[in-house]
Protein backbone atom coordinates (compact mmCIF):
# COMPACT_ATOMS: atom_id res chain seq x y z
CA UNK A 1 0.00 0.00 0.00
CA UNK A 2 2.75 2.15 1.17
CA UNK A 3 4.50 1.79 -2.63
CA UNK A 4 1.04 3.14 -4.34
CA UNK A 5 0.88 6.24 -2.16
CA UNK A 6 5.27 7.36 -3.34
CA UNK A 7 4.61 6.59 -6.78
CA UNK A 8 0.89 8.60 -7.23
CA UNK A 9 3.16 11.07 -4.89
CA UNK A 10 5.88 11.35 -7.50
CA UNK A 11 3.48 11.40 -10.22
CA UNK A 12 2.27 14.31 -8.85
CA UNK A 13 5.21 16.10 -8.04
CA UNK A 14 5.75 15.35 -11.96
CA UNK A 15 2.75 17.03 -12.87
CA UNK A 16 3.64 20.35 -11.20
CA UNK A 17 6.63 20.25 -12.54
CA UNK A 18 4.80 20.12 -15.85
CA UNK A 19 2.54 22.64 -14.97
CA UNK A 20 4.83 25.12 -13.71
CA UNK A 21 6.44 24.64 -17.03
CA UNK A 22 3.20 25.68 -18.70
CA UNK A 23 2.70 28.64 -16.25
CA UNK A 24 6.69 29.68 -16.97
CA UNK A 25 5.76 29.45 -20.96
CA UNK A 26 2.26 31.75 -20.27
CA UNK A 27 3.89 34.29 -18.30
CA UNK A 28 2.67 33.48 -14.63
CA UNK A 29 5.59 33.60 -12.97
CA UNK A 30 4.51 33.12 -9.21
CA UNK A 31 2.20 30.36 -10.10
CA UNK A 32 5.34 28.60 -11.52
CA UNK A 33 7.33 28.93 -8.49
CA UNK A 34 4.41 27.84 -6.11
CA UNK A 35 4.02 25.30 -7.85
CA UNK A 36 7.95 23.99 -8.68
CA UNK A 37 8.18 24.40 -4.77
CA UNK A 38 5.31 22.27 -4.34
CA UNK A 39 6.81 19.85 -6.13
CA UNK A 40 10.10 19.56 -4.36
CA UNK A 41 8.40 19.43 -1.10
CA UNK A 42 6.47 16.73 -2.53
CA UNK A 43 9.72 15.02 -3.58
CA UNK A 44 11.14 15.22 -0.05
CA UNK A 45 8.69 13.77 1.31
CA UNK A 46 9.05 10.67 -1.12
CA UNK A 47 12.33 10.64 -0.22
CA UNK A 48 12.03 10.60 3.93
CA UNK A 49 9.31 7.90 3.63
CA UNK A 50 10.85 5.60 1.87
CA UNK A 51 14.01 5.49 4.36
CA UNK A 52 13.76 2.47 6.67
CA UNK A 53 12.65 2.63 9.86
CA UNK A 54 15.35 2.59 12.09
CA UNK A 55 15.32 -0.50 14.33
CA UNK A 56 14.36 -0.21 17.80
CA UNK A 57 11.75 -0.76 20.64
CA UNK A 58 9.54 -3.66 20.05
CA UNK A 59 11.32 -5.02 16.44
CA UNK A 60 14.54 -5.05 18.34
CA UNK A 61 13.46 -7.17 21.33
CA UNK A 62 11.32 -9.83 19.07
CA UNK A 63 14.67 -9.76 16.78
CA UNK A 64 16.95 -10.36 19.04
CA UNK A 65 18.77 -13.83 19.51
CA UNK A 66 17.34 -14.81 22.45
CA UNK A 67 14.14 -13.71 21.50
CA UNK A 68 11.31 -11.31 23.31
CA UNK A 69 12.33 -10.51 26.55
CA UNK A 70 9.81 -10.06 29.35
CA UNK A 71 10.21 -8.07 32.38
């Protein structure tokens, strides 16, 4: 599920960028930029999500060797 939401992310990120293309070509020069910035934020947000979690808390206990600790 995770891999459908980054991809229609990045397709829309490429779709600003497309559109503040258009907006460059027609003159409106802040829509371009809104929208170019848009995009970027869009893109770093693609990028941070699809980092791996780091490994810690429960995932760490259940993976360690001696398995799940309990208290």
């Amino acid at each position: 599920m995770n891999d459908i939401v980054l991809s229609i992310m990045v397709l829309g990120a490429l779709a600003l960028l497309g559109g503040a293309w258009l907006a460059l070509k027609r003159g409106d020069r802040k829509r371009a930029i809104l929208m170019a910035i848009l995009a970027v934020v869009i893109g770093a947000n693609v990028a941070i999500l699809s980092l791996p979690a780091p490994m810690g808390g429960a995932e760490a206990r259940a993976a360690s060797p001696s398995g799940p600790s309990r208290p």
